[in-house]
PDB file of N, CA and C in Angstrom:
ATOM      1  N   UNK A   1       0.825  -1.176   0.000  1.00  0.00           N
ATOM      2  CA  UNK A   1       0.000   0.000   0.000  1.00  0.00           C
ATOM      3  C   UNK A   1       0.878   1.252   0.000  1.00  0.00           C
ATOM      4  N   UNK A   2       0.456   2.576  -0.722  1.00  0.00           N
ATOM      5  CA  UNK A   2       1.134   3.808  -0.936  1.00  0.00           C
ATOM      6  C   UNK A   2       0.975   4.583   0.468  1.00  0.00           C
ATOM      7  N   UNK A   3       1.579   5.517   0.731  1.00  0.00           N
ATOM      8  CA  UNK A   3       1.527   6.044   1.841  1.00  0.00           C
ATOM      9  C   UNK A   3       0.029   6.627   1.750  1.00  0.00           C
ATOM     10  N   UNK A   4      -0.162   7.372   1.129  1.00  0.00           N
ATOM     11  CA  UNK A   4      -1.255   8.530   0.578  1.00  0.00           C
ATOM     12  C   UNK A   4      -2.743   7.950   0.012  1.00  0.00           C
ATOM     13  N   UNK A   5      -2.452   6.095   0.071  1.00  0.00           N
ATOM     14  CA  UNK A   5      -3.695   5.200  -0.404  1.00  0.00           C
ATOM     15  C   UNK A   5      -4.600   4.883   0.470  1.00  0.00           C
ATOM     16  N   UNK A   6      -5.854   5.452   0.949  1.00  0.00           N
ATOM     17  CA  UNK A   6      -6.563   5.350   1.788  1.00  0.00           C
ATOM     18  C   UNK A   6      -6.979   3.742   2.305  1.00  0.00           C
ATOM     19  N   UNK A   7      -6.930   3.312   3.603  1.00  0.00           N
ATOM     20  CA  UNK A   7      -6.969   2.269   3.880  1.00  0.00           C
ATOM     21  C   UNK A   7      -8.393   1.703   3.312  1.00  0.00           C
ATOM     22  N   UNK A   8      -8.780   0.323   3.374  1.00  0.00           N
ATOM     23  CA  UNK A   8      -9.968   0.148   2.672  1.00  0.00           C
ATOM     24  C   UNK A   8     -10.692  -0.097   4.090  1.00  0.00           C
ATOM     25  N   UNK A   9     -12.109   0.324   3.871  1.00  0.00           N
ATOM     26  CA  UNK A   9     -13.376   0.729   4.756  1.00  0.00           C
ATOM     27  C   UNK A   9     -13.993  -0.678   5.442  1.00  0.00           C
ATOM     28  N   UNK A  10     -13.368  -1.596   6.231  1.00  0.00           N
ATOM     29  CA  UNK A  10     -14.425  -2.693   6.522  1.00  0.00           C
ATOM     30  C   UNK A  10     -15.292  -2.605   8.234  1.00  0.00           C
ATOM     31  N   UNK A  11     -16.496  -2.329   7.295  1.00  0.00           N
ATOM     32  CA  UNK A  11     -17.608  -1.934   8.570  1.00  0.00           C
ATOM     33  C   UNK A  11     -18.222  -3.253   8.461  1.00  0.00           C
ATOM     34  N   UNK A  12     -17.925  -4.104   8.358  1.00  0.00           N
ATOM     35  CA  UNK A  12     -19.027  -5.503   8.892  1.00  0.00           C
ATOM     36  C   UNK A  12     -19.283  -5.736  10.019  1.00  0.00           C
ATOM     37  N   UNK A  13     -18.130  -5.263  10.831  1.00  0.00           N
ATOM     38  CA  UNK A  13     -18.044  -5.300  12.826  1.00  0.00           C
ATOM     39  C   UNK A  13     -19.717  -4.051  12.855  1.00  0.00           C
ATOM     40  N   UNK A  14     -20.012  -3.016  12.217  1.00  0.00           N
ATOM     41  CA  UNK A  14     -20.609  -2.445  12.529  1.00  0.00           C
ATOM     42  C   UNK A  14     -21.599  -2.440  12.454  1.00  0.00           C
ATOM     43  N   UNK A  15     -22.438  -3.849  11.138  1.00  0.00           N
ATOM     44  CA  UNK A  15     -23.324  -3.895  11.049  1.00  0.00           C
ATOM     45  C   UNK A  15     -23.991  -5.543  12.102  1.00  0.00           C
ATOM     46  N   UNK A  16     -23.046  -5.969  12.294  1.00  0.00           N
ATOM     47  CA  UNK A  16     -23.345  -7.386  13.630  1.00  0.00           C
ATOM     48  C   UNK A  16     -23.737  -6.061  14.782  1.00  0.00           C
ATOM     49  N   UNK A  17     -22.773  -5.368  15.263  1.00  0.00           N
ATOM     50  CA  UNK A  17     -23.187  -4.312  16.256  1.00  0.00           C
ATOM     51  C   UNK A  17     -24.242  -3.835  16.173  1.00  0.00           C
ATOM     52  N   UNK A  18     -25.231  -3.217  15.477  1.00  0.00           N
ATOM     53  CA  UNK A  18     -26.400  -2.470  15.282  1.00  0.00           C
ATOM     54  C   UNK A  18     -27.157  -3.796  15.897  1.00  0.00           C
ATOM     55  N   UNK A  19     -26.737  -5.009  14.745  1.00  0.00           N
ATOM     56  CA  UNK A  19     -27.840  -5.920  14.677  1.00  0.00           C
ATOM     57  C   UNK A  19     -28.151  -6.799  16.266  1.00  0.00           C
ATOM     58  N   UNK A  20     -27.432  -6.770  16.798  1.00  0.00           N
ATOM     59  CA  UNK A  20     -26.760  -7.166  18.069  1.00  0.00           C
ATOM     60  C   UNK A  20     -27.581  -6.423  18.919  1.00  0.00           C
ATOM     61  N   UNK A  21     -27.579  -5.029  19.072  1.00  0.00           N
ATOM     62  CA  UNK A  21     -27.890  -4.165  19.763  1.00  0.00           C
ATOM     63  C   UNK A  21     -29.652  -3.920  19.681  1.00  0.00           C
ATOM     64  N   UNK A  22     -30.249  -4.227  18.281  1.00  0.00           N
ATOM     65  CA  UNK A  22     -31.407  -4.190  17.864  1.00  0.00           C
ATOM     66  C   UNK A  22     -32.155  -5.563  18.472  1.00  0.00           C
ATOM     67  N   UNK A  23     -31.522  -6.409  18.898  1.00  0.00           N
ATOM     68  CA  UNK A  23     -31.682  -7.742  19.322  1.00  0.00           C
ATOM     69  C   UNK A  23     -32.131  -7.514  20.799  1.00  0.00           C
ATOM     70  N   UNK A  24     -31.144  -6.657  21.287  1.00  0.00           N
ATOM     71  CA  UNK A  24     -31.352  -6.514  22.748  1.00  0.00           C
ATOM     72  C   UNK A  24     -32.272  -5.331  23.126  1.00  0.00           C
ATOM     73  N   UNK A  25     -32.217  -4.313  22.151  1.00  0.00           N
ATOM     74  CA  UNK A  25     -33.609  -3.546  22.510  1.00  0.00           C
ATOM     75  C   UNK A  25     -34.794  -3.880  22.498  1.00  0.00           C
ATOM     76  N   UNK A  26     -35.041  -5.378  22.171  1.00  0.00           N
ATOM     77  CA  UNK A  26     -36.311  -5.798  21.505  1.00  0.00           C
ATOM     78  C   UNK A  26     -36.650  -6.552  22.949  1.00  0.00           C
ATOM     79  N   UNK A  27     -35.487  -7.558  23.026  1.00  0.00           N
ATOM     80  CA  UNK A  27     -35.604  -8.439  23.995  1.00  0.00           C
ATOM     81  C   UNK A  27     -35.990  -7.410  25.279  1.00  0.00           C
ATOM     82  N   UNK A  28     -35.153  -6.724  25.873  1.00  0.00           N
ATOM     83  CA  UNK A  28     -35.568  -5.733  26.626  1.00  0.00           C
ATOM     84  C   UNK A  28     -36.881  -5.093  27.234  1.00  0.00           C
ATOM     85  N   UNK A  29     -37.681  -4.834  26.073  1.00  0.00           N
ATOM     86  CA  UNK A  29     -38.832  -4.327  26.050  1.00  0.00           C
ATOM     87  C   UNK A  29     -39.428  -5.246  26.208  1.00  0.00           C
ATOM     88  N   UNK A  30     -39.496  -6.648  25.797  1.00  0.00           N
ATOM     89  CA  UNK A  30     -40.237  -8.209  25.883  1.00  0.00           C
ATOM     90  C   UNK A  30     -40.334  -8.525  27.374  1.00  0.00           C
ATOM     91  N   UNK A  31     -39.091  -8.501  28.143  1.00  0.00           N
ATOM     92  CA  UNK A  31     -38.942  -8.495  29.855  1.00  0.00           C
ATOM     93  C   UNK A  31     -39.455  -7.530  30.417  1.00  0.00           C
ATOM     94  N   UNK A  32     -40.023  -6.498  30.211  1.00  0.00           N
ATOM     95  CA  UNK A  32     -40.492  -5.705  30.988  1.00  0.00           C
ATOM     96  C   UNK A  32     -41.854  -5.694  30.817  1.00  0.00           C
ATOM     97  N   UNK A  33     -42.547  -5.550  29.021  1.00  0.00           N
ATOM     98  CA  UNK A  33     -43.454  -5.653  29.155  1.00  0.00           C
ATOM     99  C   UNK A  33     -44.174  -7.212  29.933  1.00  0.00           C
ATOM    100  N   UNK A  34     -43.473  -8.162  29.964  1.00  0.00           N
ATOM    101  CA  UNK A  34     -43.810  -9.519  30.619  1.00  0.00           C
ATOM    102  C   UNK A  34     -44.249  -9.491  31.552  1.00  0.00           C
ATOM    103  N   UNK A  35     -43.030  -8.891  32.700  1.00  0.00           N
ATOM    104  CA  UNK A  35     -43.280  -8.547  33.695  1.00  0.00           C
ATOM    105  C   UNK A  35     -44.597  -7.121  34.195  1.00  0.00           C
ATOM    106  N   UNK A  36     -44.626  -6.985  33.752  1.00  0.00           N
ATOM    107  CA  UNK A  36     -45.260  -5.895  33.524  1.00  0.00           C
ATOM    108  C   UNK A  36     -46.807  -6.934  33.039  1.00  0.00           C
ATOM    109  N   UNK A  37     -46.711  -7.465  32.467  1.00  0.00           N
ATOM    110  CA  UNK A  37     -48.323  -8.055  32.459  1.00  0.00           C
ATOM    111  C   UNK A  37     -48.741  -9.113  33.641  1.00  0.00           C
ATOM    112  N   UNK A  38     -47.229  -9.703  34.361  1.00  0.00           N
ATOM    113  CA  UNK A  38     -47.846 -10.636  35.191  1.00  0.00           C
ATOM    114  C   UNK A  38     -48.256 -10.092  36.501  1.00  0.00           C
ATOM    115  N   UNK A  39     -47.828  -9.136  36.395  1.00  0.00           N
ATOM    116  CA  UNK A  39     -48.380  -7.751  37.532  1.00  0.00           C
ATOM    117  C   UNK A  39     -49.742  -7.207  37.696  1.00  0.00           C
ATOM    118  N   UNK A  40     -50.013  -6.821  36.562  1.00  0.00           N
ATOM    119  CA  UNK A  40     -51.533  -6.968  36.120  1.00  0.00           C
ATOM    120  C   UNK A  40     -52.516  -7.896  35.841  1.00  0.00           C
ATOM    121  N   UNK A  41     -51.546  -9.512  36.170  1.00  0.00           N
ATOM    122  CA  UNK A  41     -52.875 -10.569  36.111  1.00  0.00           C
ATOM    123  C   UNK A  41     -53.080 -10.522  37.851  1.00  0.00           C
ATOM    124  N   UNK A  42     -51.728 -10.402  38.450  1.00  0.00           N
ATOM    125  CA  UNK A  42     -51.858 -10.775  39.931  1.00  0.00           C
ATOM    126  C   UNK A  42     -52.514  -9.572  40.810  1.00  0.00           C
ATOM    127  N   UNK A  43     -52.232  -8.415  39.947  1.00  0.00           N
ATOM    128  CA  UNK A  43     -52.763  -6.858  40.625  1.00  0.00           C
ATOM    129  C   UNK A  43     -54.747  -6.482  40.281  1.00  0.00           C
ATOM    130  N   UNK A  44     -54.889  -7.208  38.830  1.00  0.00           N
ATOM    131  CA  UNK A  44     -55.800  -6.850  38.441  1.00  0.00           C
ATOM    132  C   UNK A  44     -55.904  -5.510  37.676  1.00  0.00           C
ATOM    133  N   UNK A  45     -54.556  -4.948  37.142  1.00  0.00           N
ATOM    134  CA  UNK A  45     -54.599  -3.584  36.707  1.00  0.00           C
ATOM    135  C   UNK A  45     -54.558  -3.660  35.424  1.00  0.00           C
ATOM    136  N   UNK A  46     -54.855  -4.731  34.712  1.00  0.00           N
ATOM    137  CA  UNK A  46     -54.822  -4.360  32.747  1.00  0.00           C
ATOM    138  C   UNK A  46     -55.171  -3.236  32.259  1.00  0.00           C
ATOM    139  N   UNK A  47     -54.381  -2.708  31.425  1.00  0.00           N
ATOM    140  CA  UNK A  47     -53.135  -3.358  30.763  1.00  0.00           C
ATOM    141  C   UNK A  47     -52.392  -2.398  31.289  1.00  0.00           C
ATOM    142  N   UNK A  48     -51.989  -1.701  32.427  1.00  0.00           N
ATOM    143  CA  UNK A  48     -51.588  -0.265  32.944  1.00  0.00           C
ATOM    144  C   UNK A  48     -50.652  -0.566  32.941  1.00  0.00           C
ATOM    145  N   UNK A  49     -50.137  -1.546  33.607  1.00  0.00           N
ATOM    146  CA  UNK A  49     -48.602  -2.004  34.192  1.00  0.00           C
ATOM    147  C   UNK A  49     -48.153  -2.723  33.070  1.00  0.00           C
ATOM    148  N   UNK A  50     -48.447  -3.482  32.151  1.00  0.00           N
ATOM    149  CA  UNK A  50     -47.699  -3.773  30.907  1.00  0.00           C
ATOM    150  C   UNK A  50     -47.020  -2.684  29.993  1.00  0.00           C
ATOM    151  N   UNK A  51     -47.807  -1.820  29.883  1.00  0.00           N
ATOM    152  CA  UNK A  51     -48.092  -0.066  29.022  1.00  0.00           C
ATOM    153  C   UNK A  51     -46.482   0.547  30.274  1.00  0.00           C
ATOM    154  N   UNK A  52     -46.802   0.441  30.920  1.00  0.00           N
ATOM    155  CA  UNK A  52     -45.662   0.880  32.151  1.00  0.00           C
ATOM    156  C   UNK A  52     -44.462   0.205  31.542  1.00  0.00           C
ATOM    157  N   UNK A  53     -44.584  -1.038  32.000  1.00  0.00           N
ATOM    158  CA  UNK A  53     -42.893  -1.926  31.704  1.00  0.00           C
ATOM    159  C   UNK A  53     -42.203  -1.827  30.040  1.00  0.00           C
ATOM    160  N   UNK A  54     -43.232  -1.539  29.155  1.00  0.00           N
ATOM    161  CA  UNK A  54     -42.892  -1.101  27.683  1.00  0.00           C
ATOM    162  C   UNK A  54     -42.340   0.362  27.877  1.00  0.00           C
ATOM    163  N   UNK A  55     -42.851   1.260  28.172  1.00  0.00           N
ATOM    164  CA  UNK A  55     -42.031   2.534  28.429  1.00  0.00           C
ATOM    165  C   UNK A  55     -41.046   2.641  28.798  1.00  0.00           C
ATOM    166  N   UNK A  56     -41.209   2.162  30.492  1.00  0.00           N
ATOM    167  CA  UNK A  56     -39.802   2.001  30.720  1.00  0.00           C
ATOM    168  C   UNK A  56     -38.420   1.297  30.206  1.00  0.00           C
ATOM    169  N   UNK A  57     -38.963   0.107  29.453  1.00  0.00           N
ATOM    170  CA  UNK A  57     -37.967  -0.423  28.764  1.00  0.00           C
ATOM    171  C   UNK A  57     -37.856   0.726  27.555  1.00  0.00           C
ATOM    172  N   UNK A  58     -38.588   0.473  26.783  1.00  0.00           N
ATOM    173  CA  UNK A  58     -38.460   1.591  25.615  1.00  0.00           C
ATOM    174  C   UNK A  58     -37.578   2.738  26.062  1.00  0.00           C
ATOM    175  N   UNK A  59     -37.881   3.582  27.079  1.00  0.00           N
ATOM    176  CA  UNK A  59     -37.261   4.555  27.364  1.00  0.00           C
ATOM    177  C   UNK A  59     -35.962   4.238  27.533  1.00  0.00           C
ATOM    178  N   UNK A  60     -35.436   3.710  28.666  1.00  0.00           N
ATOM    179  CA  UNK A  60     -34.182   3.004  29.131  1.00  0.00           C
ATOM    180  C   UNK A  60     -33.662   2.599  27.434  1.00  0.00           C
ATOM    181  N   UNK A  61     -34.041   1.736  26.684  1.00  0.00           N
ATOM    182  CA  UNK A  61     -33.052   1.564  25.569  1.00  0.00           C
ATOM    183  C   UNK A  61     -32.786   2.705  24.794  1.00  0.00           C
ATOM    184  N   UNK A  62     -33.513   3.427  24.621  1.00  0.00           N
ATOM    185  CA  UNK A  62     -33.327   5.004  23.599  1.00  0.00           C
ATOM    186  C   UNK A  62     -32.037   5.766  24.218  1.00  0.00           C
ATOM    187  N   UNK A  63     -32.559   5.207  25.795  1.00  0.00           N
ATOM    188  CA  UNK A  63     -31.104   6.292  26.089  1.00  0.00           C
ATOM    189  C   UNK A  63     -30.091   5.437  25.822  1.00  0.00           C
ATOM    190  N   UNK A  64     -29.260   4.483  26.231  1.00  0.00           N
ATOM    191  CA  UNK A  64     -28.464   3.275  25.447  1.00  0.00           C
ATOM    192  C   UNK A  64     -28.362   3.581  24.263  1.00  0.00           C
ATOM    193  N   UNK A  65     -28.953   3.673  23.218  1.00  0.00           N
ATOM    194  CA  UNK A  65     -28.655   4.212  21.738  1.00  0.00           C
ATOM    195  C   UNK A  65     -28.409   5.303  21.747  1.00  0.00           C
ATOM    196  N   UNK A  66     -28.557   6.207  22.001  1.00  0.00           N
ATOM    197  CA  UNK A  66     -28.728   7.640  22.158  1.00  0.00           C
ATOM    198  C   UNK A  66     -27.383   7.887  22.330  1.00  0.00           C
ATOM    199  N   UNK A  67     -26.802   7.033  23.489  1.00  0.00           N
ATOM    200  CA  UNK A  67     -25.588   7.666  24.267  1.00  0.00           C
ATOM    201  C   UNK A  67     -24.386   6.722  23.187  1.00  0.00           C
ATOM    202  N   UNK A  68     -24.647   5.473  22.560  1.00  0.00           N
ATOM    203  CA  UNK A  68     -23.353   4.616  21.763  1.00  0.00           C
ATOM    204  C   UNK A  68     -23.605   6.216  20.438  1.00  0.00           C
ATOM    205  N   UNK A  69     -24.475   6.814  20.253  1.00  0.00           N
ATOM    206  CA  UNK A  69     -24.355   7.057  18.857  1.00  0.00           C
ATOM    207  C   UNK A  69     -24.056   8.517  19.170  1.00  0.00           C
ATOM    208  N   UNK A  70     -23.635   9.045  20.371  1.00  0.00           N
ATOM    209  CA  UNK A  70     -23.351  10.232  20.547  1.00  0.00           C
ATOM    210  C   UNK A  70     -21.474   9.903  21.146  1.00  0.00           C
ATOM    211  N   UNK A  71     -21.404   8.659  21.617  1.00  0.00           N
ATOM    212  CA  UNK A  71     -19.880   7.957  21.469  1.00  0.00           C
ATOM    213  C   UNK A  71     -19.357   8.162  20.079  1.00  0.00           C
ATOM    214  N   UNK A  72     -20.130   7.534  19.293  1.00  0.00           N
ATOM    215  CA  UNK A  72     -19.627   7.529  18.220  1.00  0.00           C
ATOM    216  C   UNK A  72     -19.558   8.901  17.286  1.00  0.00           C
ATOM    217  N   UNK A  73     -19.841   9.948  17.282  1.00  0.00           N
ATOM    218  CA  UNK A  73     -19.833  11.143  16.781  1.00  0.00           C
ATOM    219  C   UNK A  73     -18.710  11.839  17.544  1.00  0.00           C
ATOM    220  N   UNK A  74     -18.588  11.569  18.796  1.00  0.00           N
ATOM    221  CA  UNK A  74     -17.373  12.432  19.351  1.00  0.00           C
ATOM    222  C   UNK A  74     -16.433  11.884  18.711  1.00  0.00           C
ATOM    223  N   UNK A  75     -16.354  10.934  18.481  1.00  0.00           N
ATOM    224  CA  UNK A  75     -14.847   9.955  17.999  1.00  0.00           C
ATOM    225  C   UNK A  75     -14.433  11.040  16.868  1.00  0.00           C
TER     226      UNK A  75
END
């Protein structure tokens, strides 16, 4: 390679990462809303506390993305 020959671009690490990460935001939200419904069979509160454990998961992962993709811009 020339000094001045730009190295070649391999982002495959980056697309397992997304996919990886898209895996676990999903799963995430699946455990909470779960929990979150067996709360409401034993509480009697449908569907409040399912609607609850989806937010909070939801929320909680946005920030997790939020913060790798604001890592990655400082870089």
């Amino acid at each position: 390679m020339l000094k001045n020959e730009p190295k070649p671009n391999n982002r495959k690490g980056d697309y397992t990462k997304w996919f990886g990460f898209g895996i676990e935001f999903g799963g995430v939200i699946a455990v909470f809303c779960y929990i979150g419904y067996r709360l409401d069979q034993s509480w009697n509160t449908k569907p409040w506390l399912m609607l609850a454990g989806f937010f909070v998961g939801f929320t909680g992962m946005l920030y997790l993305v939020l913060k790798e993709v604001w890592n990655i811009w400082r870089k």
